[in-house]
N, C-alpha and C. Protein backbone atom coordinates (compact mmCIF):
# COMPACT_ATOMS: atom_id res chain seq x y z
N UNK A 1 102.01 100.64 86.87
CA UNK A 1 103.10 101.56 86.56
C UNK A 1 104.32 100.73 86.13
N UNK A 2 104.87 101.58 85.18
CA UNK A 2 105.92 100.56 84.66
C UNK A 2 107.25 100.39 85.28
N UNK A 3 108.25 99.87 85.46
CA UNK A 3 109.64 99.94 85.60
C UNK A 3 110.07 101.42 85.33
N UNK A 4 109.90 101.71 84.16
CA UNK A 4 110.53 103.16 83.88
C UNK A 4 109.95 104.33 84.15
N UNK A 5 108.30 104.21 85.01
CA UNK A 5 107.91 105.30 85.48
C UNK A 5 108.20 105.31 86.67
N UNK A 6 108.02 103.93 87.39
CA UNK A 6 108.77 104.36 88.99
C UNK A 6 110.00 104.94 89.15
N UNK A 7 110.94 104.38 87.82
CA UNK A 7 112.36 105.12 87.90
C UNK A 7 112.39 106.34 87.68
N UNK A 8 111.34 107.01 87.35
CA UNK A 8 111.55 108.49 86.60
C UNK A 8 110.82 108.95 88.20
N UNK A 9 109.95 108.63 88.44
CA UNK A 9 109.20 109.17 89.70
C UNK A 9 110.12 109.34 90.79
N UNK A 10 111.19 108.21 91.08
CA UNK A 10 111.99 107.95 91.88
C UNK A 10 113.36 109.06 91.63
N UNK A 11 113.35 109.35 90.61
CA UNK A 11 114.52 110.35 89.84
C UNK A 11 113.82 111.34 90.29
N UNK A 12 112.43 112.07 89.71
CA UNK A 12 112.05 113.46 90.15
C UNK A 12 112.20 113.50 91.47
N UNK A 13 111.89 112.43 92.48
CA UNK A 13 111.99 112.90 94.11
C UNK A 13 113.04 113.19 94.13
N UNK A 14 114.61 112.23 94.08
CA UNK A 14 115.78 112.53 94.27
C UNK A 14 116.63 113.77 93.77
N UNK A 15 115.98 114.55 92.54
CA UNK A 15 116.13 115.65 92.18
C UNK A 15 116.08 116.87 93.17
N UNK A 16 115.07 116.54 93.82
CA UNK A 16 114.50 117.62 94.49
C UNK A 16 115.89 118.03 95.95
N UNK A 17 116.47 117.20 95.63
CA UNK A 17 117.63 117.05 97.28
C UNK A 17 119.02 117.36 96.17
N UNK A 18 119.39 118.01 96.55
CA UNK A 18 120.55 118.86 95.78
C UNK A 18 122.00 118.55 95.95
N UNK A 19 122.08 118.39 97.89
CA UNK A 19 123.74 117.89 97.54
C UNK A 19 123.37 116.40 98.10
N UNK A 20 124.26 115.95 98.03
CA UNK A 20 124.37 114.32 98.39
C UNK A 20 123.55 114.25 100.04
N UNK A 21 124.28 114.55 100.80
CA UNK A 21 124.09 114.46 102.34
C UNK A 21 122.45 114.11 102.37
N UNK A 22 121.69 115.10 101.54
CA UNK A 22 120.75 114.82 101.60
C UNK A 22 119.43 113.35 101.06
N UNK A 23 120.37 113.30 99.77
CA UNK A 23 119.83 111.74 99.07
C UNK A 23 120.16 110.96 100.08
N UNK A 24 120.89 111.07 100.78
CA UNK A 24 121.76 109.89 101.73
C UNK A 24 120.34 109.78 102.88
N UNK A 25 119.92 110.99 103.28
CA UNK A 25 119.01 111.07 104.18
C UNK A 25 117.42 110.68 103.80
N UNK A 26 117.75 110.39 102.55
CA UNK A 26 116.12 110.31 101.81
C UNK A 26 116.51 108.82 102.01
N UNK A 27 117.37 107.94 101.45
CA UNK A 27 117.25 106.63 101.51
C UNK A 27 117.21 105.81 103.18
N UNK A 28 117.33 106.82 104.01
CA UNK A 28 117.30 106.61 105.32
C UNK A 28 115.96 107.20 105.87
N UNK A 29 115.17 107.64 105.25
CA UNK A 29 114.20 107.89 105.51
C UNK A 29 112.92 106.56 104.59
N UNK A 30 113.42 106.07 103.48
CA UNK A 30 112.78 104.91 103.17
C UNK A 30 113.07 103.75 103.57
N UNK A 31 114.40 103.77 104.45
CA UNK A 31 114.45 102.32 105.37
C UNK A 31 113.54 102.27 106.76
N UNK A 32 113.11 103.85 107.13
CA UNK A 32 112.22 103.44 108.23
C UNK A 32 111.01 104.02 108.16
N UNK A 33 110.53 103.88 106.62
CA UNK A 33 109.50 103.77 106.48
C UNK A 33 109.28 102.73 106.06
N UNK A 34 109.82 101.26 105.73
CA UNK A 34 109.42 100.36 105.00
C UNK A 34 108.91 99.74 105.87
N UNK A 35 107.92 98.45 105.29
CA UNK A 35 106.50 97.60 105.81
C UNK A 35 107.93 96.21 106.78
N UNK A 36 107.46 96.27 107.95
CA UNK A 36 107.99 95.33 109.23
C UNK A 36 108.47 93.89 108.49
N UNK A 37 109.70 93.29 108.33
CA UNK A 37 109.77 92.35 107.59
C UNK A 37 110.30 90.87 108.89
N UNK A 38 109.54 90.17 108.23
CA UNK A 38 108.84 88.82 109.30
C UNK A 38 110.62 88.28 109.71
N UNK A 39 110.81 87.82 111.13
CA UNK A 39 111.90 87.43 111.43
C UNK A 39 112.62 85.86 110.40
N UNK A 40 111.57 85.40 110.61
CA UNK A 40 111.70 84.12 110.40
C UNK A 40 112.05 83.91 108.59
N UNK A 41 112.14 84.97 107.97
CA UNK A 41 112.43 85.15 106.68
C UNK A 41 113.76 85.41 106.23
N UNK A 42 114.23 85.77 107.26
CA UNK A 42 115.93 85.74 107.34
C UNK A 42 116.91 85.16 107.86
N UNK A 43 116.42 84.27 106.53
CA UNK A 43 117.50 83.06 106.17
C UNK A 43 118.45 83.00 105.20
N UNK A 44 119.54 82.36 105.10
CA UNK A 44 119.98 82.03 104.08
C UNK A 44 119.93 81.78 102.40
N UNK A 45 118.71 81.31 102.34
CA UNK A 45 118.32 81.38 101.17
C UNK A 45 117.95 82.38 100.50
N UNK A 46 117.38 83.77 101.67
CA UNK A 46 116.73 84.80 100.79
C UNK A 46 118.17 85.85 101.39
N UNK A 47 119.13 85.41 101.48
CA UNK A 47 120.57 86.58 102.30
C UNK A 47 121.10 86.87 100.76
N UNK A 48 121.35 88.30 100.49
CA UNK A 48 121.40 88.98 99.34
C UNK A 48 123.10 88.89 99.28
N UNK A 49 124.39 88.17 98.44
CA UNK A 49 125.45 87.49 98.46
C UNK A 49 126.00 89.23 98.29
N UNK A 50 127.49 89.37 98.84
CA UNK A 50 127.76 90.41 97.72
C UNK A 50 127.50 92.01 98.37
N UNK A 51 127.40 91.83 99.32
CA UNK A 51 126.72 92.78 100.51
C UNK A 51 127.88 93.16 101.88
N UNK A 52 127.81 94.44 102.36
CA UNK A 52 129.09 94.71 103.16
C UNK A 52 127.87 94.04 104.40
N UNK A 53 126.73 95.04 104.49
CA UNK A 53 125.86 94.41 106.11
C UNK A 53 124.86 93.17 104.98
N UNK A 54 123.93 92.79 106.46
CA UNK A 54 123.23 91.31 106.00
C UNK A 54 122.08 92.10 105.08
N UNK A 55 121.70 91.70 104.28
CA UNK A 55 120.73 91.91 103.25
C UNK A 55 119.56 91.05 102.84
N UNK A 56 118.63 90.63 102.99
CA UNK A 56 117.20 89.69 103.04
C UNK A 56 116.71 90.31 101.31
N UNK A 57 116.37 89.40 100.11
CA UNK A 57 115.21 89.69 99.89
C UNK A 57 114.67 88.44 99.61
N UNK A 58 113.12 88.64 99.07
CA UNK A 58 112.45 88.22 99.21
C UNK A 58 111.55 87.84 98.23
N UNK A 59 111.16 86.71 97.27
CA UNK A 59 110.30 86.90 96.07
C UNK A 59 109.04 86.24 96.01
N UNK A 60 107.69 86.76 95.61
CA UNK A 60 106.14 86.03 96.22
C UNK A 60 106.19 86.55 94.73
N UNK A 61 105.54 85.41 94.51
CA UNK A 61 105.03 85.30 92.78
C UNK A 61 103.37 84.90 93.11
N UNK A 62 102.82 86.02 92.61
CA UNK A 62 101.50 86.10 92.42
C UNK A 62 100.42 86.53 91.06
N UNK A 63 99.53 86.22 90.89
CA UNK A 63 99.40 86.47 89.10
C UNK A 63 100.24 86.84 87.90
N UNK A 64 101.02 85.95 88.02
CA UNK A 64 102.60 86.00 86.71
C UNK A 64 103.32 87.65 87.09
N UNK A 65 103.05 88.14 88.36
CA UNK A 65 103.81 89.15 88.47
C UNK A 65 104.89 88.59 90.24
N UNK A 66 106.01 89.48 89.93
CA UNK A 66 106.59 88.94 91.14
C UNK A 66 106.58 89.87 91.76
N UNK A 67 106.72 89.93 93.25
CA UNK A 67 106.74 90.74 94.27
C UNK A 67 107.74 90.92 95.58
N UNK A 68 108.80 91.85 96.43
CA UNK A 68 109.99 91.60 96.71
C UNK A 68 109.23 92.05 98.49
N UNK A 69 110.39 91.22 99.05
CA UNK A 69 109.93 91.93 100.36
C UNK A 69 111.45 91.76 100.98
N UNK A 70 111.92 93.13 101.75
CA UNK A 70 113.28 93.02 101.83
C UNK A 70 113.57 94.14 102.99
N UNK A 71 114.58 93.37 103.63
CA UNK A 71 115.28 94.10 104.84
C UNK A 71 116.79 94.14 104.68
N UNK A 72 117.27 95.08 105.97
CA UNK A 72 118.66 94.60 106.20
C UNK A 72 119.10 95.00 107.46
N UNK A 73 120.17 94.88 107.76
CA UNK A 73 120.66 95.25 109.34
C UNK A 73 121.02 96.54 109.60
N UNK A 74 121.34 97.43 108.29
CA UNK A 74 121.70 98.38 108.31
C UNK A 74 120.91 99.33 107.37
N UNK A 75 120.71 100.65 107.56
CA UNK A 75 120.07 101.39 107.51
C UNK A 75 119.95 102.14 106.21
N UNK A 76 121.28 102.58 105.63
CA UNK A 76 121.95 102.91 104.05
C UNK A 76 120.71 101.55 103.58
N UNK A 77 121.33 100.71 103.93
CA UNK A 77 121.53 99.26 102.79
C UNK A 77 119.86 98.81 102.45
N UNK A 78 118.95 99.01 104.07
CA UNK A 78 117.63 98.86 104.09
C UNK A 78 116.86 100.50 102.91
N UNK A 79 117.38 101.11 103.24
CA UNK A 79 116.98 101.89 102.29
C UNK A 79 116.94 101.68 100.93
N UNK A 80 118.11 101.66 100.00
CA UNK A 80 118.51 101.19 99.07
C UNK A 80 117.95 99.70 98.64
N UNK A 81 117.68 98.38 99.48
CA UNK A 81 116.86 97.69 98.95
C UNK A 81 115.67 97.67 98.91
N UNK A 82 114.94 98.95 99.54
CA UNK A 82 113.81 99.39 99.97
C UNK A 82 112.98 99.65 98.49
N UNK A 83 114.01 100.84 97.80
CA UNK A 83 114.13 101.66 97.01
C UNK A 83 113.52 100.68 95.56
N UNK A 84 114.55 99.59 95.90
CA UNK A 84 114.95 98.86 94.44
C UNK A 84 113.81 98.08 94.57
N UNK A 85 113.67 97.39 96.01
CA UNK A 85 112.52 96.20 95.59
C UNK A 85 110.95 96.86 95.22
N UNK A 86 110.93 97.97 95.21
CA UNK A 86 109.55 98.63 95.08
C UNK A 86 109.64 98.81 93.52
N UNK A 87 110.73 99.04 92.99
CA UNK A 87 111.02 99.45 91.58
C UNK A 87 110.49 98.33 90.81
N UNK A 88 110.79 97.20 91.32
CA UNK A 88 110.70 96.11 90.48
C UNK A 88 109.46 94.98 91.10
N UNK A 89 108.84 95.06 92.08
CA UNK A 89 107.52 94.88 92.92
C UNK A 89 106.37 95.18 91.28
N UNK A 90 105.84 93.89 91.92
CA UNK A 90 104.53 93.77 90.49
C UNK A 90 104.67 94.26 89.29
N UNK A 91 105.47 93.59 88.94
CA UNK A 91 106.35 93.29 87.42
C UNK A 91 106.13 92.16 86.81
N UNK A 92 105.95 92.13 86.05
CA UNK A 92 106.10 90.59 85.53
C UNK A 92 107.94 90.14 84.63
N UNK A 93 107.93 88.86 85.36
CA UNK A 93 109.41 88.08 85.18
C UNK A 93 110.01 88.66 83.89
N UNK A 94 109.63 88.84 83.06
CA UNK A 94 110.50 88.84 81.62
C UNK A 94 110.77 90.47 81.74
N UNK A 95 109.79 91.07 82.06
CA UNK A 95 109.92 93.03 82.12
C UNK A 95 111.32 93.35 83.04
N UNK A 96 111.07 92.16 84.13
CA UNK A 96 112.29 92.38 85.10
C UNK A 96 113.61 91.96 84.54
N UNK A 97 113.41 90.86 83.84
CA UNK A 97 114.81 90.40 83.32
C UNK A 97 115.71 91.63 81.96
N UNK A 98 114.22 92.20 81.17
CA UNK A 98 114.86 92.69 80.00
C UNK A 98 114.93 94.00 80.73
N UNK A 99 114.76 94.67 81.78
CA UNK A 99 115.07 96.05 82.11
C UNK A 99 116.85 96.22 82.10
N UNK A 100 116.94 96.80 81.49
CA UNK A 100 118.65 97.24 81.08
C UNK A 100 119.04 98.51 82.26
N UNK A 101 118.18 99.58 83.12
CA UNK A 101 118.10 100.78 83.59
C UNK A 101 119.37 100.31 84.72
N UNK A 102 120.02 101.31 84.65
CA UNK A 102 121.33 101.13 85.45
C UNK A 102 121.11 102.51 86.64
N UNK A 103 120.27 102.01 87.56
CA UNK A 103 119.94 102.54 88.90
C UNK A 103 121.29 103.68 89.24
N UNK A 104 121.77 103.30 89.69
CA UNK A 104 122.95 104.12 89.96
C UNK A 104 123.56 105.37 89.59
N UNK A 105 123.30 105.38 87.97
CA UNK A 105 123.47 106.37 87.33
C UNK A 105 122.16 107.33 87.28
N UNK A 106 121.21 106.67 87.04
CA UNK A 106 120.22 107.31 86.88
C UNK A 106 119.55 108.19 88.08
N UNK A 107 120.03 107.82 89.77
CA UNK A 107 119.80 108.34 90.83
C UNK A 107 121.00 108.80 91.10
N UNK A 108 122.02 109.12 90.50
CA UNK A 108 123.48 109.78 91.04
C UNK A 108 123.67 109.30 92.20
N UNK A 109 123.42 107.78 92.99
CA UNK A 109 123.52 107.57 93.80
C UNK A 109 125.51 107.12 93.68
N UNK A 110 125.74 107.13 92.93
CA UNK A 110 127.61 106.40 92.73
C UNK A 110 127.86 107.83 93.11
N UNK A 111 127.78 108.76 93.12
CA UNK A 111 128.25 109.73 93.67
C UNK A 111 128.83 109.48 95.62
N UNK A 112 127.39 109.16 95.58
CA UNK A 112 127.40 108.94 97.36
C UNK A 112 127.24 108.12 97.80
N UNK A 113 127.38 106.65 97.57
CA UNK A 113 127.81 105.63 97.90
C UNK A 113 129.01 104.98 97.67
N UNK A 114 129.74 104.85 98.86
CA UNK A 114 131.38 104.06 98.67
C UNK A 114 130.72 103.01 97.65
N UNK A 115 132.21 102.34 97.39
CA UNK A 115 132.19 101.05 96.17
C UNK A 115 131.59 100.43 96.94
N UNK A 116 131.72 99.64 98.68
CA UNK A 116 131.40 98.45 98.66
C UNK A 116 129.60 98.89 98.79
N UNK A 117 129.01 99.80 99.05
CA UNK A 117 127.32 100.09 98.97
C UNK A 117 126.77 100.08 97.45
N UNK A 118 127.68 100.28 96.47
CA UNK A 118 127.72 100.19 95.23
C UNK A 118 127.65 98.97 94.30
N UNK A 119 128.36 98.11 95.56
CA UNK A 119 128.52 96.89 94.74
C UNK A 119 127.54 96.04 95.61
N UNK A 120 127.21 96.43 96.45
CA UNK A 120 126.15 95.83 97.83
C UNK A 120 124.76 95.88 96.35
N UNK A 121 124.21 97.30 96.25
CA UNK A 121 123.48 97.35 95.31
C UNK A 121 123.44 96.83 94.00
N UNK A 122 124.31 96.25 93.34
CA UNK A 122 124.37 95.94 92.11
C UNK A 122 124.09 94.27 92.88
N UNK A 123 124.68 93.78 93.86
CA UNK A 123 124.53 92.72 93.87
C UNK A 123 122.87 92.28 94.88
N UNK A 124 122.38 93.75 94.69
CA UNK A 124 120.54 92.78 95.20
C UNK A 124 119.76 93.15 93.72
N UNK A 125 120.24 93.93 93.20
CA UNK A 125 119.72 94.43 91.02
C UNK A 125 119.78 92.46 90.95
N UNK A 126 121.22 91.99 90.89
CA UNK A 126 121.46 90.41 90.53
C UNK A 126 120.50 89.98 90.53
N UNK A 127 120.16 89.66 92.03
CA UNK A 127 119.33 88.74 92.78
C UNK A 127 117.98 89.16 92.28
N UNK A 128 117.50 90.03 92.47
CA UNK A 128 115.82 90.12 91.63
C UNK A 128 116.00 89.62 90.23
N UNK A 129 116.62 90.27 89.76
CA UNK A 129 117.11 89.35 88.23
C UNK A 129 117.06 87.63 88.06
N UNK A 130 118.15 87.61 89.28
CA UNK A 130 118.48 85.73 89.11
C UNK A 130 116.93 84.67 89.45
N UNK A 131 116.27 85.90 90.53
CA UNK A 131 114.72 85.34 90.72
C UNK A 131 114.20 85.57 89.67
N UNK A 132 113.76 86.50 88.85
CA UNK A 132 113.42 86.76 87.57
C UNK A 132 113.46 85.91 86.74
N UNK A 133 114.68 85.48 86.15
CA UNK A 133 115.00 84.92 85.49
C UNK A 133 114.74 83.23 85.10
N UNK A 134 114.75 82.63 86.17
CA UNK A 134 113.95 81.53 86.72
C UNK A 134 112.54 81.35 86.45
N UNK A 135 111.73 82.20 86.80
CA UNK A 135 110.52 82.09 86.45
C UNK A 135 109.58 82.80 84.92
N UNK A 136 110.76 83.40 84.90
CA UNK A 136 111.05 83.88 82.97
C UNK A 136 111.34 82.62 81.57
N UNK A 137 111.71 82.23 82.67
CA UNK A 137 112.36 80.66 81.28
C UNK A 137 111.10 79.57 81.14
């Protein structure tokens, strides 16, 4: 599945929840559903910069596709990187780098996220990118 069908798939669910309160509750419902992420992985190196709570991700490059594995301390934020690292999960590097899709708009999530969850998110979009990008060149 491509980048732009998970985003559209990810758009029809969020459709379905009408006022905000509720998207808010959907991304809190994909932070505790996400797969148990290993202690010992949250470190520094994989701490997502740019973030109000602590933010982990995570990149496993396996048959020229990359793959994200990601937590956080907080619940909004685990959601939301929940969201994103699945979006971009078994992709290959260059698909990830040239995706232009500006998340935010496209899930009306700027509606209901303050700036700094806004800018929390734009700055783990970076980071899959900046991993991307690396193994793109």
């Amino acid at each position: 599945m491509s980048i732009q069908e998970k985003v559209e798939g990810y758009k029809k669910t969020l459709s379905l929840f009408p006022n905000p309160q509720e998207k808010y509750q959907y991304l809190i419902e994909q932070a505790k559903k996400s797969e148990n992420f290993p202690t010992e992985l949250r470190i520094d190196e994989f701490k997502v910069n740019g973030c109000q709570s602590q933010v982990w991700l995570v990149p496993e490059e396996k048959d020229n596709k990359l793959y994200f594995k990601s937590d956080s301390d907080a619940l909004i934020a685990k959601g939301l990187v929940t969201l994103i690292a699945s979006i971009y999960s078994d992709e290959a590097p260059k698909d990830i780098v040239n995706s232009e899709i500006d998340l935010m708009e496209e899930f009306e999530l700027g509606v209901i996220l303050s700036p700094a969850r806004r800018n929390g998110a734009f700055s783990m979009l970076k980071t899959i990118k900046e991993f991307s990008q690396k193994l793109a060149d």
